[in-house]
N, C-alpha and C. Protein backbone atom coordinates (compact mmCIF):
# COMPACT_ATOMS: atom_id res chain seq x y z
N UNK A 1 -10.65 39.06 -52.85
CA UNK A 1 -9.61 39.02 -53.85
C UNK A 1 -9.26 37.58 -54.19
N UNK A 2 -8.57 37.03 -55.54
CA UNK A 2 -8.88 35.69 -56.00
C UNK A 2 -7.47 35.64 -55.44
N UNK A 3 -7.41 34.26 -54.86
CA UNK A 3 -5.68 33.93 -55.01
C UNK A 3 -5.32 33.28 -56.24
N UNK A 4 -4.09 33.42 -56.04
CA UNK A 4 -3.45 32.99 -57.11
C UNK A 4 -2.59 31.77 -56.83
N UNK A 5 -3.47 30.30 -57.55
CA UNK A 5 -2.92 28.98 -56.81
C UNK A 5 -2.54 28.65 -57.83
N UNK A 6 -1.54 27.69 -57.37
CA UNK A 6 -0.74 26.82 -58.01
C UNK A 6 -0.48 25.18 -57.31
N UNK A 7 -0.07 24.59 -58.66
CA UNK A 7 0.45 23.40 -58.15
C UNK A 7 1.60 22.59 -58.45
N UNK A 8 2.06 21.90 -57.79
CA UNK A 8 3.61 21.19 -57.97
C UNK A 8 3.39 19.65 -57.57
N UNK A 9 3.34 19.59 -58.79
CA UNK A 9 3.21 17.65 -58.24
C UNK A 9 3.87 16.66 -58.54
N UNK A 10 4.35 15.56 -57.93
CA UNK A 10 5.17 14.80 -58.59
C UNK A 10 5.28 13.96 -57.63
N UNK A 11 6.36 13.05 -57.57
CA UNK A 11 6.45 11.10 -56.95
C UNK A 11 7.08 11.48 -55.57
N UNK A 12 8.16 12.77 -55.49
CA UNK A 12 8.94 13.22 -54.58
C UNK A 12 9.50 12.02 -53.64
N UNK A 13 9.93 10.80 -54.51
CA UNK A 13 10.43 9.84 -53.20
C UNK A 13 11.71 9.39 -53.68
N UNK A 14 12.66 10.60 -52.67
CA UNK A 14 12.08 11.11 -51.65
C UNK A 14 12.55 12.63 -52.36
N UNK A 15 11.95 13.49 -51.59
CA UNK A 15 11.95 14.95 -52.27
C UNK A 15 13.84 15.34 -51.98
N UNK A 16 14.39 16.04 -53.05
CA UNK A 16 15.72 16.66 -53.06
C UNK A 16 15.89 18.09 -53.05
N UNK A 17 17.00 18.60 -52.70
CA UNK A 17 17.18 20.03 -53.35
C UNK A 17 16.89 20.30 -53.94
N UNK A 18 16.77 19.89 -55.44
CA UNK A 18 16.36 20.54 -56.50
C UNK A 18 15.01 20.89 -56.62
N UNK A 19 14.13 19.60 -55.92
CA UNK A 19 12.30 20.10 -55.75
C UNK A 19 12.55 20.96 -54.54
N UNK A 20 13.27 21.32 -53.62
CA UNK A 20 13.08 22.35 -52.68
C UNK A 20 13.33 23.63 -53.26
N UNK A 21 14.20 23.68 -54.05
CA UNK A 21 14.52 24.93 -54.76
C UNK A 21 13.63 25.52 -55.65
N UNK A 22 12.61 24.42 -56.46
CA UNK A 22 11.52 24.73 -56.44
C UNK A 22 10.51 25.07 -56.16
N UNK A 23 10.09 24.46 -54.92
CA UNK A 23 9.50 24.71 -54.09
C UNK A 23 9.41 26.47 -53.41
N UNK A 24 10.85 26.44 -53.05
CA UNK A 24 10.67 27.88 -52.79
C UNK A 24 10.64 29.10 -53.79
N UNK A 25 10.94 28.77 -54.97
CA UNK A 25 11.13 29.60 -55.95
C UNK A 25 9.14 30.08 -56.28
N UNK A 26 8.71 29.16 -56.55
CA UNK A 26 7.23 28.76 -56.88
C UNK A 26 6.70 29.53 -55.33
N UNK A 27 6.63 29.38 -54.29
CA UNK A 27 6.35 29.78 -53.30
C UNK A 27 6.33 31.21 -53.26
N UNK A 28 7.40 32.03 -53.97
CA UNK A 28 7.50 33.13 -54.29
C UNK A 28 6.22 33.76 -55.20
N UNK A 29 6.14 32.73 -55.72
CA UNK A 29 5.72 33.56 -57.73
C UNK A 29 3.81 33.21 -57.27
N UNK A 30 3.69 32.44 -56.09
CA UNK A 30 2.06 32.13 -55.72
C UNK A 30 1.93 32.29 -54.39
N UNK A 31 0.08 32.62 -54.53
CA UNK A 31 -0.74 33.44 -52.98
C UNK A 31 -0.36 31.55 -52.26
N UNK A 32 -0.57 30.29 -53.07
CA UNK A 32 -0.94 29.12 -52.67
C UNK A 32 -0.25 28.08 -53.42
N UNK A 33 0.59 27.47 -52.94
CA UNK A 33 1.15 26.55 -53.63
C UNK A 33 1.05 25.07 -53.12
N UNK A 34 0.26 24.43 -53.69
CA UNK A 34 -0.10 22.85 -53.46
C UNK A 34 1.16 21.94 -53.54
N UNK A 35 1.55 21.46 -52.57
CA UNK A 35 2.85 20.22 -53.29
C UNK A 35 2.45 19.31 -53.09
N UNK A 36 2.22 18.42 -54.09
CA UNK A 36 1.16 17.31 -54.54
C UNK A 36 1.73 15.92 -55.04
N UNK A 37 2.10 14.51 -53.93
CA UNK A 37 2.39 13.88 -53.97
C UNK A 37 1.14 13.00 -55.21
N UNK A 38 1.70 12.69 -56.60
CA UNK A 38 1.16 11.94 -56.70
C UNK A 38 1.26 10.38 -56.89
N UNK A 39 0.22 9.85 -56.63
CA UNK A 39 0.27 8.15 -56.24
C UNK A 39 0.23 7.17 -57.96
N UNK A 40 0.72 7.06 -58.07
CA UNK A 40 0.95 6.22 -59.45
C UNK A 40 0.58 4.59 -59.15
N UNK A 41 -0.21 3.61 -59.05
CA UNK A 41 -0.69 2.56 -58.59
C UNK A 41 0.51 1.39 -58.84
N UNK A 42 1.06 1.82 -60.51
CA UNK A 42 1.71 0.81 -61.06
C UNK A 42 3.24 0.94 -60.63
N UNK A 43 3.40 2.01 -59.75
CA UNK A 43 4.74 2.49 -59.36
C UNK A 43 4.68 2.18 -57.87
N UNK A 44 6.03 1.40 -56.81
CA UNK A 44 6.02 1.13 -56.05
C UNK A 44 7.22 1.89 -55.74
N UNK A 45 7.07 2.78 -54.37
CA UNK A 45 7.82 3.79 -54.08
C UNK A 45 8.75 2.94 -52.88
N UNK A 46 10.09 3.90 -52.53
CA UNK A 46 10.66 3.44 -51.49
C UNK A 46 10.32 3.98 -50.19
N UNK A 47 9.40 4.64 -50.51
CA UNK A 47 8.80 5.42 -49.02
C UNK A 47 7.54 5.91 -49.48
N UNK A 48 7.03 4.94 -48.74
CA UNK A 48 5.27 5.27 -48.71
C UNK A 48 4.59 6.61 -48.95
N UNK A 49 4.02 6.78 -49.20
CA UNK A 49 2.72 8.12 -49.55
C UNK A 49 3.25 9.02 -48.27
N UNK A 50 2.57 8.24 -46.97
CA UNK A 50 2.40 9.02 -45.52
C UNK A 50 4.38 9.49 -45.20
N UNK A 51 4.88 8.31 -45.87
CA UNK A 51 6.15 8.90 -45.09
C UNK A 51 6.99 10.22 -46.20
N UNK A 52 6.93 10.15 -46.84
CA UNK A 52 6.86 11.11 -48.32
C UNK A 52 6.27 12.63 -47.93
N UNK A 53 4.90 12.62 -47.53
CA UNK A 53 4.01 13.58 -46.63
C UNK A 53 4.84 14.24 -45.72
N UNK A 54 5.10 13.25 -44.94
CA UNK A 54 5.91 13.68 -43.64
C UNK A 54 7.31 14.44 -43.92
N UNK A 55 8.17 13.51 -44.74
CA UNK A 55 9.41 14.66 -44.99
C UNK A 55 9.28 15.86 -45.64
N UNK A 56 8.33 16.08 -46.74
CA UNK A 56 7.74 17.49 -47.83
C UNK A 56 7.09 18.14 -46.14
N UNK A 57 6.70 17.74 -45.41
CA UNK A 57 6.05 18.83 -44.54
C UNK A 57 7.33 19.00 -43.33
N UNK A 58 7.87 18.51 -43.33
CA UNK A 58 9.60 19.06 -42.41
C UNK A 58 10.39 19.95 -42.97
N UNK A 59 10.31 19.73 -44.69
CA UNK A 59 11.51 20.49 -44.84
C UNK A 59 10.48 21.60 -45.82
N UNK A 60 9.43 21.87 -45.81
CA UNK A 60 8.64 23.20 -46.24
C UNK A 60 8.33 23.89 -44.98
N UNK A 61 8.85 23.26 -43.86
CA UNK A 61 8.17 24.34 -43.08
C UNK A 61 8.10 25.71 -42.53
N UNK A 62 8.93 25.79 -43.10
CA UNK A 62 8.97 27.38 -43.39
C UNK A 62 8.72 28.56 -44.37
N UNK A 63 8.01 27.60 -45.30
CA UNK A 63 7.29 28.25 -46.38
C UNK A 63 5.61 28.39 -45.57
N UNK A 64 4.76 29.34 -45.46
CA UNK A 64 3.52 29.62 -44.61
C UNK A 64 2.81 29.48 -45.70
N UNK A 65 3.36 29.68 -47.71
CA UNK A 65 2.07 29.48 -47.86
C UNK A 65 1.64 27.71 -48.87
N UNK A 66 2.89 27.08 -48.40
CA UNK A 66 2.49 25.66 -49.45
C UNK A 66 1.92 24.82 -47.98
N UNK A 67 0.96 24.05 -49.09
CA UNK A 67 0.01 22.68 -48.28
C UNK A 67 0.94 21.43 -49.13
N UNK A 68 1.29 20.69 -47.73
CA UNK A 68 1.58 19.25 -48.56
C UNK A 68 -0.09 18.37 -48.82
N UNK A 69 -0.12 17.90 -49.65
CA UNK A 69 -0.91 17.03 -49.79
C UNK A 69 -0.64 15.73 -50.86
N UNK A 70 -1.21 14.62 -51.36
CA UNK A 70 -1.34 13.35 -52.48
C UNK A 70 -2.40 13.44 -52.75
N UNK A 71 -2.87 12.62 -53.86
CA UNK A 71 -3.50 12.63 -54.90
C UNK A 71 -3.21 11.41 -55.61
N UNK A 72 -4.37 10.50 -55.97
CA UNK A 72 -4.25 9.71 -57.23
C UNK A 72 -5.13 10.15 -58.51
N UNK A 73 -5.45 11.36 -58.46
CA UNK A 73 -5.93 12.03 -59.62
C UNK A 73 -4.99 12.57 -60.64
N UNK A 74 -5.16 12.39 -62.19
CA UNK A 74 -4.72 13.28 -62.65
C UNK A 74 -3.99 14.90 -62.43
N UNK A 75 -3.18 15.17 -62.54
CA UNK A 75 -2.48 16.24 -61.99
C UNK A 75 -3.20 17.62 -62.63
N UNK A 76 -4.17 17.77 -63.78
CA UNK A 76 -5.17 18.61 -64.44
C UNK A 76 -6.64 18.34 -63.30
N UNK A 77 -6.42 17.08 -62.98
CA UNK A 77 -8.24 16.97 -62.13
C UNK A 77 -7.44 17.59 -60.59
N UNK A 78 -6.83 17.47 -60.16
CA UNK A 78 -6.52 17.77 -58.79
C UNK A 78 -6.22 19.36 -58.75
N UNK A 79 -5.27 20.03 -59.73
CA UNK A 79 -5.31 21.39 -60.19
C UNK A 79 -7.10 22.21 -60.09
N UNK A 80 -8.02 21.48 -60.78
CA UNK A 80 -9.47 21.86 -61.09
C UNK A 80 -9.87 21.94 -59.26
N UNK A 81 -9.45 20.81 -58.57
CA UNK A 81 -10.26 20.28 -57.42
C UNK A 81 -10.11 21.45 -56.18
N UNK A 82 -8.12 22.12 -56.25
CA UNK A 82 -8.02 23.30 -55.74
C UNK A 82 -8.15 24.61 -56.35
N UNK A 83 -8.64 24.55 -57.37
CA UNK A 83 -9.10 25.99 -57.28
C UNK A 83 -7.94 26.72 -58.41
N UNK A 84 -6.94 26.13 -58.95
CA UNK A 84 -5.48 25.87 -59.50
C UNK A 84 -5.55 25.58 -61.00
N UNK A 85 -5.80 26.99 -61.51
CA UNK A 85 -5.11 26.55 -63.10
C UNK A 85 -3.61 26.68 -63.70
N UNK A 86 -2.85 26.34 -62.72
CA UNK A 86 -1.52 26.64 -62.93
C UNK A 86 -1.03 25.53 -62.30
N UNK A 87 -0.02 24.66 -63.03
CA UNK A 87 0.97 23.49 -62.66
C UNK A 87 2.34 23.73 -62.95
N UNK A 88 3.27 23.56 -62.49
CA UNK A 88 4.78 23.84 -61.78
C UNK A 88 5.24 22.90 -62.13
N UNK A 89 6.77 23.25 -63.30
CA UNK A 89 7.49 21.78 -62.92
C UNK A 89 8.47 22.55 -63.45
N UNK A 90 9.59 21.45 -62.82
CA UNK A 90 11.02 21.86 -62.89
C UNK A 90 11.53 21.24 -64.05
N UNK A 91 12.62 21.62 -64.39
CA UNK A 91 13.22 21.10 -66.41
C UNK A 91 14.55 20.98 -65.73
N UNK A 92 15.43 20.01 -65.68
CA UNK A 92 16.91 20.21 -65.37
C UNK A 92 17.81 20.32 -66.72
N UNK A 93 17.30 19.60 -67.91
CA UNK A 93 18.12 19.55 -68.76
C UNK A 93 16.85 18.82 -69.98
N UNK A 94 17.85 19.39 -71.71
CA UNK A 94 16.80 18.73 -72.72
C UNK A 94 15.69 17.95 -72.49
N UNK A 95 16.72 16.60 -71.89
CA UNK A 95 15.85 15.65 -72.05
C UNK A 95 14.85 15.98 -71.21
N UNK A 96 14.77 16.86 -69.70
CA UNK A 96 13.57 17.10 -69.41
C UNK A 96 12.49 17.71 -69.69
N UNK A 97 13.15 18.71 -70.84
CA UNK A 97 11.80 19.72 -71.62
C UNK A 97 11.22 18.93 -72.56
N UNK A 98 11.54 17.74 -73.29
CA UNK A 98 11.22 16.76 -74.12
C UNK A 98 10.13 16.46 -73.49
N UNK A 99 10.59 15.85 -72.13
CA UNK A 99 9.06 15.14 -71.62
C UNK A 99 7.96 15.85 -71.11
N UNK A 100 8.34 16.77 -70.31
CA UNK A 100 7.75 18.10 -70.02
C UNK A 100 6.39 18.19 -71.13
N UNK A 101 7.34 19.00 -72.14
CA UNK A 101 6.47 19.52 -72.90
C UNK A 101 5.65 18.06 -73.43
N UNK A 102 5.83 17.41 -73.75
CA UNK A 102 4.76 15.87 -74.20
C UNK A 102 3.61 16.03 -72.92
N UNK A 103 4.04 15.92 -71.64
CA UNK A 103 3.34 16.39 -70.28
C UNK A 103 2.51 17.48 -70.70
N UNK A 104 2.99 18.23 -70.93
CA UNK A 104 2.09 19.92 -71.36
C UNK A 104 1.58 19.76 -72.53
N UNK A 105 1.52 19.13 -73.69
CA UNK A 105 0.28 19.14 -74.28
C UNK A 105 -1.03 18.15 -74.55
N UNK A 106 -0.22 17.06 -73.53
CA UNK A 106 -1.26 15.95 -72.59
C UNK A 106 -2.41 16.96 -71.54
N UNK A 107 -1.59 17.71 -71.39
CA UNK A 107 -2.60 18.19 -70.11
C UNK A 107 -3.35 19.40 -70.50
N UNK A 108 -3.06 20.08 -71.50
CA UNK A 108 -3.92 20.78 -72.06
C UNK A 108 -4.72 20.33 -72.90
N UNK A 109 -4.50 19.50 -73.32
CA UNK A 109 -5.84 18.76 -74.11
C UNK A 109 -6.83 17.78 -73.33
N UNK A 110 -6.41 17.40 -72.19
CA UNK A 110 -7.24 16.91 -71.20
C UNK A 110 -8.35 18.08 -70.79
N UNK A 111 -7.21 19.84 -70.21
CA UNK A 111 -8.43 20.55 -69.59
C UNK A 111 -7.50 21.61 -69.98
N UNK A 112 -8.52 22.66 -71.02
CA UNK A 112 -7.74 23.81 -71.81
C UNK A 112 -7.27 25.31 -70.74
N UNK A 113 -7.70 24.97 -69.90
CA UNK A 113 -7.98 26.01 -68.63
C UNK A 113 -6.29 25.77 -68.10
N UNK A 114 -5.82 24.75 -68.11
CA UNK A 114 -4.62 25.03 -66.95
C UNK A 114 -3.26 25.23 -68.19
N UNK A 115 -2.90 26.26 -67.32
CA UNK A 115 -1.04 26.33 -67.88
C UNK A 115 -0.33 25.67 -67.52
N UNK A 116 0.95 25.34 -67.71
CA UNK A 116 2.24 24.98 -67.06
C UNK A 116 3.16 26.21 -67.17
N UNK A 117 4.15 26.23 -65.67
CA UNK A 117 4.90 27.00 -65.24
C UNK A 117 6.27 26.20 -65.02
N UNK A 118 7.06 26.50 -66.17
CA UNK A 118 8.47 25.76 -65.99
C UNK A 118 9.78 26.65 -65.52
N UNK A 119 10.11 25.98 -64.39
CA UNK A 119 11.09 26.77 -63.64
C UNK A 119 12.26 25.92 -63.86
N UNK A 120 13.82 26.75 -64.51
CA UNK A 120 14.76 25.78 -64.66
C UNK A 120 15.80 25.62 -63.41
N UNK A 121 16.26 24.36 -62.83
CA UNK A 121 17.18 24.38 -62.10
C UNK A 121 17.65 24.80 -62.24
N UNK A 122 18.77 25.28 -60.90
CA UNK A 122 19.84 25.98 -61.05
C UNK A 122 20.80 24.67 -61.13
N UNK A 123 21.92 25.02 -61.92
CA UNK A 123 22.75 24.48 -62.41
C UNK A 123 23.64 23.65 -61.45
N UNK A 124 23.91 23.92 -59.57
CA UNK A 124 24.37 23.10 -58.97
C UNK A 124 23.14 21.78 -58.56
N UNK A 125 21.52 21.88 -59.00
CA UNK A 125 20.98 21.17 -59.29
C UNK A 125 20.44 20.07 -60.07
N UNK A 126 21.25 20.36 -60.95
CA UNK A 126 20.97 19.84 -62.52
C UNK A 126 20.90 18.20 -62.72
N UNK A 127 21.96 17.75 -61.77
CA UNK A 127 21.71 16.40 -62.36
C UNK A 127 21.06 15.27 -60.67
N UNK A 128 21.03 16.33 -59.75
CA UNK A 128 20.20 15.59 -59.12
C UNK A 128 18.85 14.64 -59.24
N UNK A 129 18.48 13.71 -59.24
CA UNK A 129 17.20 13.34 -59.59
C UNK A 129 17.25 12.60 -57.98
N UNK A 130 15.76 11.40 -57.96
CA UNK A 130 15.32 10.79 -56.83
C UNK A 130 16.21 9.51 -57.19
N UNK A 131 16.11 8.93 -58.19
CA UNK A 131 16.45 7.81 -58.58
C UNK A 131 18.15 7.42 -58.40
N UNK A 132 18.75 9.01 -58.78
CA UNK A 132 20.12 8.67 -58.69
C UNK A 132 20.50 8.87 -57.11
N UNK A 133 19.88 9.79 -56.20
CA UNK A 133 19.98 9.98 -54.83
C UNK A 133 19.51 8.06 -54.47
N UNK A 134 18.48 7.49 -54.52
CA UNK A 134 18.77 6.05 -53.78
C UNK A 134 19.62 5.11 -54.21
N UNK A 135 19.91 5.38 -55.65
CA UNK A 135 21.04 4.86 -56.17
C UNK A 135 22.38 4.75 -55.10
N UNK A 136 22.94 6.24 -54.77
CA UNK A 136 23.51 6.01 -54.48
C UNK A 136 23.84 5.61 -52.93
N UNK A 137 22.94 6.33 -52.45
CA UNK A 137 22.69 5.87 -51.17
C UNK A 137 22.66 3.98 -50.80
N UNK A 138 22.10 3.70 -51.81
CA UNK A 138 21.82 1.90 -51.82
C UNK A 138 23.13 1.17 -51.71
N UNK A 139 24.18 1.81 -52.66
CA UNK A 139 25.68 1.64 -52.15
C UNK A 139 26.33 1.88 -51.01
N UNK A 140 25.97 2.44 -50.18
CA UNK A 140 26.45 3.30 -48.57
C UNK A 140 26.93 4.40 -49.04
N UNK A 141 26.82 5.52 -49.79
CA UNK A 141 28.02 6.19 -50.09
C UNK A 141 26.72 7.21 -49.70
N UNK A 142 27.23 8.63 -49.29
CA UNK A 142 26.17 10.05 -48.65
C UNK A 142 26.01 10.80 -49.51
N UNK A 143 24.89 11.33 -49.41
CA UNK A 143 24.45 12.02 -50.31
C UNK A 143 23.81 13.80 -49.60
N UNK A 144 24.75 14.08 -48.76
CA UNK A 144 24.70 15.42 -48.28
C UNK A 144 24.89 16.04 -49.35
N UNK A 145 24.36 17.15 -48.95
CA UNK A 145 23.93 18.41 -50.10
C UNK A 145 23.27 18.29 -50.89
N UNK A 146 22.61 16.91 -51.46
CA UNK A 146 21.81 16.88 -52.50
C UNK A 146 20.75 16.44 -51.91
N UNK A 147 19.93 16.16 -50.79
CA UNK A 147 18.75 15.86 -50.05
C UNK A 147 18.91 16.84 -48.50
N UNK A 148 17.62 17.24 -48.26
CA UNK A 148 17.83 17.74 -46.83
C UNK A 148 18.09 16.94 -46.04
N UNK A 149 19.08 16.78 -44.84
CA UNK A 149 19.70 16.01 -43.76
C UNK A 149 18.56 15.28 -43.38
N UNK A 150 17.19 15.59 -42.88
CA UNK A 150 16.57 14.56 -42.57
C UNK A 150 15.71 13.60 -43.41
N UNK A 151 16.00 13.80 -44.75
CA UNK A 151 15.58 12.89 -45.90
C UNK A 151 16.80 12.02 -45.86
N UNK A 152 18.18 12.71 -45.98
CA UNK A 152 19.13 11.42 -45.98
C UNK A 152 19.40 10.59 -44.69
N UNK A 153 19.05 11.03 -43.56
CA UNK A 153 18.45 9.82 -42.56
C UNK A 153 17.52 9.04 -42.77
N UNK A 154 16.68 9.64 -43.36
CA UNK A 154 15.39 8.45 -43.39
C UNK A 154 15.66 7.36 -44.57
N UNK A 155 16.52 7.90 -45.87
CA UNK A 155 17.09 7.17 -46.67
C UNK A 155 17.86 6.48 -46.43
N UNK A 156 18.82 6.43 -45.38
CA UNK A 156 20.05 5.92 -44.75
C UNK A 156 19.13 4.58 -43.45
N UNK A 157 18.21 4.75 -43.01
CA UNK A 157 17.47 3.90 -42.31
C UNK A 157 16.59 2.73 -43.60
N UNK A 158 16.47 3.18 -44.24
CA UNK A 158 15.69 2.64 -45.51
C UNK A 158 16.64 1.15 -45.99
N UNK A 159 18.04 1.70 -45.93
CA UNK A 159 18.76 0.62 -47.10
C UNK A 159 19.97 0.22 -45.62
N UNK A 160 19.72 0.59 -44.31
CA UNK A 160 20.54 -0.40 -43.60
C UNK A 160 20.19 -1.95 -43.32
């Protein structure tokens, strides 16, 4: 019987509620769900590839059927590579279906085979992003509830 894979990819540094909520939502809706760090060359992260790896595989672990893995491939070539004509992404608001969709018809014209699967935050998610979580963290101020506890340790070790 074929499974039915999927993929979820993105910078995740460092991953939040809102990609966990994805995460499990997507986990639901697929036999296989890839969460797919990808490596952007020209982008310098605050937590390395491996350490990025490491927190997505702490706080999925209780999902049996997602693989953490990275990638500096195209998010259409890495989809092809598992077996995955289906890509996952979350929309919090307009401006994210704006880019989204620019994303989605980049990637179908790259490789006509894969869909996108847009799942919308839930609304106590909405304005979480990565950027505003180190933001604020970079100030000392906590950011419980909007990162799993051991992402905001490792974020909290990051900017002491």
């Amino acid at each position: 019987m074929k499974k039915n894979i999927a993929v979820y990819a993105g910078t995740f540094d460092p991953v939040t509620n809102g990609h966990l909520d994805i995460i499990e939502r997507a986990s639901r809706m697929f036999d296989i769900l890839y969460v797919t760090i990808c490596i952007n060359p020209n982008k310098q992260g605050l937590f390395t590839v491996e350490e990025r790896k490491e927190l997505l595989k702490k706080v999925c672990k209780q999902f049996d059927n997602v693989i953490i893995d990275s990638s500096n491939k195209l998010s259409v070539e890495y989809a092809k590579d598992v077996g995955s004509r289906i890509l996952v992404r979350g929309i919090r608001a307009t401006m994210d279906f704006e880019y989204e969709l620019q994303l989605a018809f980049s990637n179908q014209y790259l490789d006509k085979e894969v869909d996108m699967v847009f799942l919308m935050t839930k609304p106590s998610h909405s304005f979480i992003s990565s950027s505003a979580v180190k933001e604020m963290v970079s100030h000392k101020r906590r950011v419980e509830g909007l990162v799993p506890p051991c992402v905001e340790e490792a974020l909290q070790k990051k900017f002491e």
